[in-house]
PDB file of N, CA and C in Angstrom:
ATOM      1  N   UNK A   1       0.849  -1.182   0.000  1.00  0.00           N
ATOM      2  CA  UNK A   1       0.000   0.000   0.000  1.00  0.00           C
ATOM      3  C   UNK A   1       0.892   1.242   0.000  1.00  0.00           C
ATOM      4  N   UNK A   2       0.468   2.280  -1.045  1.00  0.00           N
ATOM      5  CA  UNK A   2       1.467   3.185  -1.251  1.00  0.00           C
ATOM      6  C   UNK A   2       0.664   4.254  -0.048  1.00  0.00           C
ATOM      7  N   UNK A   3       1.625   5.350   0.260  1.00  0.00           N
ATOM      8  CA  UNK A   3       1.211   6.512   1.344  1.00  0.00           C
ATOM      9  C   UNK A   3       1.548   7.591   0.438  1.00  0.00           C
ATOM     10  N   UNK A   4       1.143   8.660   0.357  1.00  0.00           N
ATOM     11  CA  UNK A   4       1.099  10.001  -0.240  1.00  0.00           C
ATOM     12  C   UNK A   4       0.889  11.002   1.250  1.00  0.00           C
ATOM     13  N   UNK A   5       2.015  11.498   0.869  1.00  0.00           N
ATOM     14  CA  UNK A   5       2.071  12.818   2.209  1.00  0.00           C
ATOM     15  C   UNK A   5       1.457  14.098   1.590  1.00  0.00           C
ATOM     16  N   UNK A   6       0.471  14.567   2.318  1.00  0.00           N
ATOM     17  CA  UNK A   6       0.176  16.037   1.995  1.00  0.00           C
ATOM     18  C   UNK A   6       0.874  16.560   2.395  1.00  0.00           C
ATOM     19  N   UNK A   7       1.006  18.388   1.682  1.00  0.00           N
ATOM     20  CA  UNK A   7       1.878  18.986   2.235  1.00  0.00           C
ATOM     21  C   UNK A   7       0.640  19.946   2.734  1.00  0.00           C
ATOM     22  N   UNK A   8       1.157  21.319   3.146  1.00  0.00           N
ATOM     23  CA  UNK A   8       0.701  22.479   3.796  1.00  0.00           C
ATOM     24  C   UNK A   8       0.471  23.012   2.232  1.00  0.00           C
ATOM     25  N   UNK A   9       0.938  22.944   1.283  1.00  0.00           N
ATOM     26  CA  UNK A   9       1.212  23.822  -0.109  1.00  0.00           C
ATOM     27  C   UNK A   9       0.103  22.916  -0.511  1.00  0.00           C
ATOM     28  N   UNK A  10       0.229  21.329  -0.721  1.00  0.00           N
ATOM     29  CA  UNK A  10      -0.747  20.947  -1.235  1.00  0.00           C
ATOM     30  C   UNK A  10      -2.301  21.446  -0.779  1.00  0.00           C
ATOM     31  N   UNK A  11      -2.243  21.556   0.528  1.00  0.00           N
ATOM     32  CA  UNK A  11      -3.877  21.985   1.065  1.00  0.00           C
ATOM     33  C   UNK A  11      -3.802  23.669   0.568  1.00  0.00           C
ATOM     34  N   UNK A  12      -3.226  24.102   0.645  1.00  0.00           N
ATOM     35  CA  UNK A  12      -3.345  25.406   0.382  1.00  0.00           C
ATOM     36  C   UNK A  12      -3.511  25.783  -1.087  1.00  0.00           C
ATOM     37  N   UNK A  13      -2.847  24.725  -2.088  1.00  0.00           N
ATOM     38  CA  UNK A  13      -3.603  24.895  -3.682  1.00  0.00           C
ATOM     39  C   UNK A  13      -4.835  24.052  -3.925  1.00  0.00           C
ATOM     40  N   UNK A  14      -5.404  23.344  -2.942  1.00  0.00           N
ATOM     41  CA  UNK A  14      -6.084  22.870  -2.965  1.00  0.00           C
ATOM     42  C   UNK A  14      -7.269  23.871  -2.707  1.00  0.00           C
ATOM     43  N   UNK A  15      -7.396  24.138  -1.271  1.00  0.00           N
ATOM     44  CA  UNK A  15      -7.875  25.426  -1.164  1.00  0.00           C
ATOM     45  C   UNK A  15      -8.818  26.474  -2.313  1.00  0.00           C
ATOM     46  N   UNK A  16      -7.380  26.977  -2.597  1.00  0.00           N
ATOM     47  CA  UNK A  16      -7.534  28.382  -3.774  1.00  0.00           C
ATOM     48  C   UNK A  16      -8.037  27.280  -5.103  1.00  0.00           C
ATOM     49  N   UNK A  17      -7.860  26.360  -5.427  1.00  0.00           N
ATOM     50  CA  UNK A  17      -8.446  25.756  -6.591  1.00  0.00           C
ATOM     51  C   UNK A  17     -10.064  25.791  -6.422  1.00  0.00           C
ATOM     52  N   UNK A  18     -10.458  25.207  -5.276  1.00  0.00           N
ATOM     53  CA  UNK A  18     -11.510  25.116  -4.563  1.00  0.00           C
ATOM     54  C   UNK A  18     -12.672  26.115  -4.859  1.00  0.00           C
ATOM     55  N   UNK A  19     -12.327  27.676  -3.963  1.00  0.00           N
ATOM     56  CA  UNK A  19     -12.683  28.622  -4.155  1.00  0.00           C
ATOM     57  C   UNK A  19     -13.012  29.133  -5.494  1.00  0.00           C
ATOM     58  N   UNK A  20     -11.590  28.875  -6.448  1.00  0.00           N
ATOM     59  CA  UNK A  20     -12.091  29.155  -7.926  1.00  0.00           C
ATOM     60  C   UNK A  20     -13.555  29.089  -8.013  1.00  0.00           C
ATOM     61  N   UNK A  21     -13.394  27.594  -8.369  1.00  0.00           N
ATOM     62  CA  UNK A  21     -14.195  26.962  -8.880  1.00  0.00           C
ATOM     63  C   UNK A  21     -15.632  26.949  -7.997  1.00  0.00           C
ATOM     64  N   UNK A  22     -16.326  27.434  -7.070  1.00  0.00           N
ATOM     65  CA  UNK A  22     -16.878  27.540  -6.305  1.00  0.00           C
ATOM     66  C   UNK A  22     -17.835  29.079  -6.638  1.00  0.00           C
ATOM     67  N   UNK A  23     -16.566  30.184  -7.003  1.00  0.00           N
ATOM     68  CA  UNK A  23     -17.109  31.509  -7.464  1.00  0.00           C
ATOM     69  C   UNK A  23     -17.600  30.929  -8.942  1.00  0.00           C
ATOM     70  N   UNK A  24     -16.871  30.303  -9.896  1.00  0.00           N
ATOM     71  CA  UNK A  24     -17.385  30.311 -11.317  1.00  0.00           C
ATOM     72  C   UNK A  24     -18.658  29.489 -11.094  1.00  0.00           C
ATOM     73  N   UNK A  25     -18.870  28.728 -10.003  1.00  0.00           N
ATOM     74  CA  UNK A  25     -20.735  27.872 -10.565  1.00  0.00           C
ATOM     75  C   UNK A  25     -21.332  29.038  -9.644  1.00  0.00           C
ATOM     76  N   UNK A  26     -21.262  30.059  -8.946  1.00  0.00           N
ATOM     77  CA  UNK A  26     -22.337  30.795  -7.905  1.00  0.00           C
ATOM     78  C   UNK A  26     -22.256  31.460  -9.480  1.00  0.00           C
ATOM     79  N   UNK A  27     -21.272  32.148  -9.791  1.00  0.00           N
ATOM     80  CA  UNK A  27     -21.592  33.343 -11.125  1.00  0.00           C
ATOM     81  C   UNK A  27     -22.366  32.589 -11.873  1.00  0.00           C
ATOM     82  N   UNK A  28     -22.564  31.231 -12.954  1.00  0.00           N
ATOM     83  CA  UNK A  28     -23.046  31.125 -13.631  1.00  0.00           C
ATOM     84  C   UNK A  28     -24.236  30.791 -13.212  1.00  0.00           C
ATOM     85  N   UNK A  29     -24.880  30.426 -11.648  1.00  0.00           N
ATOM     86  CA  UNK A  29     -25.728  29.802 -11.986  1.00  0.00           C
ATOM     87  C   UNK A  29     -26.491  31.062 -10.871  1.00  0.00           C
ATOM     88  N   UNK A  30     -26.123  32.231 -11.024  1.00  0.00           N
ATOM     89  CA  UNK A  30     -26.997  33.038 -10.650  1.00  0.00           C
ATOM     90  C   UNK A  30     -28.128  33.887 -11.090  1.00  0.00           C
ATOM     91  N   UNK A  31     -29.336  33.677 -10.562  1.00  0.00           N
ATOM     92  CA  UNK A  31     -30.415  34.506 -11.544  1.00  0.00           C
ATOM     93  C   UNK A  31     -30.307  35.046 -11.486  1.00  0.00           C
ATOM     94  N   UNK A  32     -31.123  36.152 -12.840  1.00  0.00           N
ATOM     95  CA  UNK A  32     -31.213  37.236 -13.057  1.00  0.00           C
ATOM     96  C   UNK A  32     -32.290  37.999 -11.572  1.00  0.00           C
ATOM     97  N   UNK A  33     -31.771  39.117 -11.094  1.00  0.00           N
ATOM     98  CA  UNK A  33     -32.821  39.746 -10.274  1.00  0.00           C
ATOM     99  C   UNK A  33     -33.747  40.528 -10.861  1.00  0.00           C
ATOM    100  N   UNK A  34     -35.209  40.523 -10.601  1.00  0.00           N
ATOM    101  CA  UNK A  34     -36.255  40.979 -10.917  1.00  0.00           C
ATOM    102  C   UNK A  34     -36.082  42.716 -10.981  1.00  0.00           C
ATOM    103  N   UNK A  35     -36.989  43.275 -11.471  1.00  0.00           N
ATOM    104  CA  UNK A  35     -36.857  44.745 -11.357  1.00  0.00           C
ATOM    105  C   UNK A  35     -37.359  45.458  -9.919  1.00  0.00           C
ATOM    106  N   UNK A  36     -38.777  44.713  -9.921  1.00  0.00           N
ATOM    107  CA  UNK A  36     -39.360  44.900  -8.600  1.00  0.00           C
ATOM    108  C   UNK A  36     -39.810  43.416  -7.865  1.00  0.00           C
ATOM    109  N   UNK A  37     -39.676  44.025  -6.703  1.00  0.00           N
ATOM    110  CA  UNK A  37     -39.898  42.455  -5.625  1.00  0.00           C
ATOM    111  C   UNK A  37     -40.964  43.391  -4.760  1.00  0.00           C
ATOM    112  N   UNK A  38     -41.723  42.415  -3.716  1.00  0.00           N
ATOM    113  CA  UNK A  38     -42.652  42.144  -3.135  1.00  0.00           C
ATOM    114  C   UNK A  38     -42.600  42.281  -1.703  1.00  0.00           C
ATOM    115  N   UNK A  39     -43.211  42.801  -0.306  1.00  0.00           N
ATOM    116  CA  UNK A  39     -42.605  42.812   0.785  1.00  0.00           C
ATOM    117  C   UNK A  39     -42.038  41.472   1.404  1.00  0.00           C
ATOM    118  N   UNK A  40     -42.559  40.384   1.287  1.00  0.00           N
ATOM    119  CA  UNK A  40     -42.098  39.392   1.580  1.00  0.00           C
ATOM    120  C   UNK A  40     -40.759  39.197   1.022  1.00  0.00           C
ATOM    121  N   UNK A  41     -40.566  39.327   0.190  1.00  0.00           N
ATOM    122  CA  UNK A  41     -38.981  39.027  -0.423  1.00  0.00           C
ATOM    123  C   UNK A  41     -37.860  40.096   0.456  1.00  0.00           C
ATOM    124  N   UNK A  42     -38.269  41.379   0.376  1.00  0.00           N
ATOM    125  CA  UNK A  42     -38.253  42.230   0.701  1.00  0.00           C
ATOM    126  C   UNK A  42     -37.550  41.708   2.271  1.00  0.00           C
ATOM    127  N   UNK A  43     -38.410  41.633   2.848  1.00  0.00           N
ATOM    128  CA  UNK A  43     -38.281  41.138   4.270  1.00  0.00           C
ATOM    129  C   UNK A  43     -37.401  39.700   4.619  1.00  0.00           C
ATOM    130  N   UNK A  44     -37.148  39.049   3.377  1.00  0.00           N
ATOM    131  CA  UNK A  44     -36.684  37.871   3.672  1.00  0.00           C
ATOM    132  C   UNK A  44     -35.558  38.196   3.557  1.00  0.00           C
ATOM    133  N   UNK A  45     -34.789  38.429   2.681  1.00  0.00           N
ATOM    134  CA  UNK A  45     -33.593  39.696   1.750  1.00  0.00           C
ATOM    135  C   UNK A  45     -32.986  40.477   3.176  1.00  0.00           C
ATOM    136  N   UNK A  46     -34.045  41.082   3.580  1.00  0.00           N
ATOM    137  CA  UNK A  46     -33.295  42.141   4.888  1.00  0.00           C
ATOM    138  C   UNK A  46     -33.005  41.512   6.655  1.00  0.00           C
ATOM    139  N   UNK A  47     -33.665  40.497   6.325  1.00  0.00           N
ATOM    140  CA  UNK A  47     -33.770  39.984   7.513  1.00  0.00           C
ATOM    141  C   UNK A  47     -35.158  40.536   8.559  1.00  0.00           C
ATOM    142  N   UNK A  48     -35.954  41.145   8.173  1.00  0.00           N
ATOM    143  CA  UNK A  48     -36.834  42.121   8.989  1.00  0.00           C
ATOM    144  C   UNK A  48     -37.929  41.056   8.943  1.00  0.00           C
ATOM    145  N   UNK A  49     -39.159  42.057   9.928  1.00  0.00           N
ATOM    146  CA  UNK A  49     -39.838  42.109  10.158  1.00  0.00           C
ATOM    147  C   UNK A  49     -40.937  42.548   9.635  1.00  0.00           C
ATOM    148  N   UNK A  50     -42.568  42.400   9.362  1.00  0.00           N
ATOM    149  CA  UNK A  50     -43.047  43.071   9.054  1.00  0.00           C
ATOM    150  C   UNK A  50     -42.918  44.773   9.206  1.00  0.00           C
ATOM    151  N   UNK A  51     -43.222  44.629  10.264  1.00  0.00           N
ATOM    152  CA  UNK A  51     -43.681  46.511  11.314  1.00  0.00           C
ATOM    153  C   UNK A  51     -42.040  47.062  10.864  1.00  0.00           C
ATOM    154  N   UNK A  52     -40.882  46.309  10.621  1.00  0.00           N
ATOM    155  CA  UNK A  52     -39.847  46.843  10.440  1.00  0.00           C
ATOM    156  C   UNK A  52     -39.506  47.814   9.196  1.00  0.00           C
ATOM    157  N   UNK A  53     -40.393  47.175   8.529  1.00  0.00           N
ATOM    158  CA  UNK A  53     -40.215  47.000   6.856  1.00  0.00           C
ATOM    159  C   UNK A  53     -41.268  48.510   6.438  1.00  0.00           C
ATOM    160  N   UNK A  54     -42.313  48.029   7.629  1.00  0.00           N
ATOM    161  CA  UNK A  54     -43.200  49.408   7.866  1.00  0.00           C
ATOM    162  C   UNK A  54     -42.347  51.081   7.812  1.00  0.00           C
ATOM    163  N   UNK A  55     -42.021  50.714   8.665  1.00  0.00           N
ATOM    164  CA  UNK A  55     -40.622  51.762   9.589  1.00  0.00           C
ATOM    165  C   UNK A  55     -40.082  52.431   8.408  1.00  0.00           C
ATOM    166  N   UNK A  56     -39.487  51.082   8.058  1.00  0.00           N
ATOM    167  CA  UNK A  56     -38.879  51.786   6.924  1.00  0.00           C
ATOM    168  C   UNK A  56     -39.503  52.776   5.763  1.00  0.00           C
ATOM    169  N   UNK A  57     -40.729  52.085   5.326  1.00  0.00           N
ATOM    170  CA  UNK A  57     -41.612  52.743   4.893  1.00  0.00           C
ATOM    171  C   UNK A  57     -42.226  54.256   5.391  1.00  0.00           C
ATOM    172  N   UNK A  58     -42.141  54.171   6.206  1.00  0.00           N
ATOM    173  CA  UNK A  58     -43.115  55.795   7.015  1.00  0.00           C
ATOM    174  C   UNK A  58     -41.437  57.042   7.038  1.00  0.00           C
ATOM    175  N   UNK A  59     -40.701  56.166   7.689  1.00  0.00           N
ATOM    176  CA  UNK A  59     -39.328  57.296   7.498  1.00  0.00           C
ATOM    177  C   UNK A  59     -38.910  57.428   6.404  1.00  0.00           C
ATOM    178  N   UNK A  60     -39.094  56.679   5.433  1.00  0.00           N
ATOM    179  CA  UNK A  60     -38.649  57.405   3.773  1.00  0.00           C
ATOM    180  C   UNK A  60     -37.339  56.606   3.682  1.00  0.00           C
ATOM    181  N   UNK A  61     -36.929  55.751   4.629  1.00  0.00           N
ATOM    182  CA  UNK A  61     -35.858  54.832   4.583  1.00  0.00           C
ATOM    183  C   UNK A  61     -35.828  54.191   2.748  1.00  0.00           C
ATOM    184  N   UNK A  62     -37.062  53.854   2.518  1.00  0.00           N
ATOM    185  CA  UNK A  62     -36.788  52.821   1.548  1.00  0.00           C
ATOM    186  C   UNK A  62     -37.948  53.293   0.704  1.00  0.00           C
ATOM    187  N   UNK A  63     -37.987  53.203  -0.484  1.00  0.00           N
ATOM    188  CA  UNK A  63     -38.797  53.762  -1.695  1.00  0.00           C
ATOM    189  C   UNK A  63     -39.920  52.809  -1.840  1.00  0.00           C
ATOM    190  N   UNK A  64     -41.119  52.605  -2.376  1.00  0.00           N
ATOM    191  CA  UNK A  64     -41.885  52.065  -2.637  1.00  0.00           C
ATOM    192  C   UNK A  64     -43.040  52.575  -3.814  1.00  0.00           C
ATOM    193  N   UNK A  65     -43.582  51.028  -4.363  1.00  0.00           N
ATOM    194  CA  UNK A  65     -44.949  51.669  -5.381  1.00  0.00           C
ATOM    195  C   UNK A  65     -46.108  50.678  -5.020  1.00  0.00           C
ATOM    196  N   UNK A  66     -47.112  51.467  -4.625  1.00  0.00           N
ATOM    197  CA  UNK A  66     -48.748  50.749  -4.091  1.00  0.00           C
ATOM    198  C   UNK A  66     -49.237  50.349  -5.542  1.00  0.00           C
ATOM    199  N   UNK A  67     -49.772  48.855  -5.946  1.00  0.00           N
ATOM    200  CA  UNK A  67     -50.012  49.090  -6.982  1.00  0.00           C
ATOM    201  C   UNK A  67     -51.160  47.813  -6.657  1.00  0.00           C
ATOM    202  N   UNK A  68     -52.526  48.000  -6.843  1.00  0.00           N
ATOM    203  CA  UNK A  68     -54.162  47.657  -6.415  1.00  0.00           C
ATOM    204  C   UNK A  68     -53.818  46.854  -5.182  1.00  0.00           C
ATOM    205  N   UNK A  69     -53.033  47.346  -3.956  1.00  0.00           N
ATOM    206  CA  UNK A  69     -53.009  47.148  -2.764  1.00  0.00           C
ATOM    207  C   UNK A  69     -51.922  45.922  -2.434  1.00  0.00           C
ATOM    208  N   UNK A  70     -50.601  45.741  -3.514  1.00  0.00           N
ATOM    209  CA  UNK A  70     -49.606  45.574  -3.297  1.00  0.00           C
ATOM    210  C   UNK A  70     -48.756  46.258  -3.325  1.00  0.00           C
ATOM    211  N   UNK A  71     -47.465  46.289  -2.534  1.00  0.00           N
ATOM    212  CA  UNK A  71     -46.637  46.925  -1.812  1.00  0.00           C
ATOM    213  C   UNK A  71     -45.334  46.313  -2.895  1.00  0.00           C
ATOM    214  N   UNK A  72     -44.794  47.433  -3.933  1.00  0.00           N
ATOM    215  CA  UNK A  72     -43.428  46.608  -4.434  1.00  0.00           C
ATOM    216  C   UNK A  72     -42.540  47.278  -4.268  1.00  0.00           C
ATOM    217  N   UNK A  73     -40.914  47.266  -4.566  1.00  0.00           N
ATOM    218  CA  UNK A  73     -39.901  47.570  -3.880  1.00  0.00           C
ATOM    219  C   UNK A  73     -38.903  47.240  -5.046  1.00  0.00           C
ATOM    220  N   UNK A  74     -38.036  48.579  -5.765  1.00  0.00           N
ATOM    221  CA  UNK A  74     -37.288  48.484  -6.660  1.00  0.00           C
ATOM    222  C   UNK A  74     -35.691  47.731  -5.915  1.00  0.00           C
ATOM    223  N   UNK A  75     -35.278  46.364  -6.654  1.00  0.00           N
ATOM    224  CA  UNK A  75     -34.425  45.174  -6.436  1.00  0.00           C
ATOM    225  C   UNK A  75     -33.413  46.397  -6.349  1.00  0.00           C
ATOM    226  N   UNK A  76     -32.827  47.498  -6.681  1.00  0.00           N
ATOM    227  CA  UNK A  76     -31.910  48.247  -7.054  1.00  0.00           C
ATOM    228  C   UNK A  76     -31.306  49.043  -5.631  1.00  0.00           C
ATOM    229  N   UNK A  77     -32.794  49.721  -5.127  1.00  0.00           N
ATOM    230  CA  UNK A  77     -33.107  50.127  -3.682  1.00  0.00           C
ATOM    231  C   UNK A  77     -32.288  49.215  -2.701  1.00  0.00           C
ATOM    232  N   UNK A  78     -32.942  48.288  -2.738  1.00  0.00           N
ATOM    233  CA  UNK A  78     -32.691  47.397  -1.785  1.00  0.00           C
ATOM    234  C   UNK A  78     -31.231  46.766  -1.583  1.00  0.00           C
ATOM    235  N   UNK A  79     -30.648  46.663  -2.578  1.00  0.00           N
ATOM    236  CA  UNK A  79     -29.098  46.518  -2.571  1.00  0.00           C
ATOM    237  C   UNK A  79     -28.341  47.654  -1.825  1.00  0.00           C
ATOM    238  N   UNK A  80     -29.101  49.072  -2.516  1.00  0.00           N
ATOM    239  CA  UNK A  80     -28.292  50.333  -1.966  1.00  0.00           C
ATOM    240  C   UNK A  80     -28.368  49.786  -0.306  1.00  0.00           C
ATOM    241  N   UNK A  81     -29.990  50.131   0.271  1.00  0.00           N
ATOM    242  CA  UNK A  81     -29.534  50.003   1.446  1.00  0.00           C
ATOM    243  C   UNK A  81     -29.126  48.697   2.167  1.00  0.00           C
ATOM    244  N   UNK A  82     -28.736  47.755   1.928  1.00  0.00           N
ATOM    245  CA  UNK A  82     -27.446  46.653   2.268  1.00  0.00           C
ATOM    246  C   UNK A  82     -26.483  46.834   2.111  1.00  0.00           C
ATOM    247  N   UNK A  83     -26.070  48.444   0.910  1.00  0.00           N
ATOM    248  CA  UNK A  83     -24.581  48.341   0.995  1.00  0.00           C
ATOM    249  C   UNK A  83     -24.168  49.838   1.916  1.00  0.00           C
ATOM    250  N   UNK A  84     -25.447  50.081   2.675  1.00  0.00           N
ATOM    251  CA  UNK A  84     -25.957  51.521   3.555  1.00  0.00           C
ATOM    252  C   UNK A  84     -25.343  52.714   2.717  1.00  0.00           C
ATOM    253  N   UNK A  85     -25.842  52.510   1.313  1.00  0.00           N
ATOM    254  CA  UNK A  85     -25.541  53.745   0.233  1.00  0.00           C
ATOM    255  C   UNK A  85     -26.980  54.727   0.120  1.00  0.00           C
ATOM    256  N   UNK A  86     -27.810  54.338   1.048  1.00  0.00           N
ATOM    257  CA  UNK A  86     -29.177  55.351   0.857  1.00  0.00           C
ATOM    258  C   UNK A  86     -29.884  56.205   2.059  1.00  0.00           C
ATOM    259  N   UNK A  87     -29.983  57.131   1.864  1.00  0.00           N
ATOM    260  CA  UNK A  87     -29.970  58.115   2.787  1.00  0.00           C
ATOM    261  C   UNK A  87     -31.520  58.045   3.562  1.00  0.00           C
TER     262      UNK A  87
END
């Protein structure tokens, strides 16, 4: 029975090979994001709460369009404030 020694170099190109290849299937196999999303998404996305999501709503935190008594939320918005680029 043969033995093969790892090294520290071997785990470590192992590693970074790893990762590669890990970013190239998230990139390809990522959907396209919608234009507008829904409070539920909305809320799932932010981690919140309903009444939170409210909040946000009444302070002008976050943009919105009422449209025959749904609540939607431009995908674009919502990135800004995750990357806390919106005032």
């Amino acid at each position: 029975m043969a033995v093969e020694i790892i090294t520290r170099e071997d785990l470590n190109h192992f590693r970074v090979q790893l990762l590669d290849d890990l970013k190239r299937i998230i990139q390809q196999k990522s959907p396209p994001h919608k234009e507008w999303i829904k409070s539920p998404e909305v809320r799932k996305i932010l981690g919140i709460s309903p009444g939170t999501l409210q909040t946000l709503r009444v302070k002008g935190t976050i943009r919105y369009a009422k449209v025959g008594g749904m609540l939607f939320y431009k995908y674009e918005d919502i990135e800004k404030l995750l990357n806390g680029n919106m005032a």
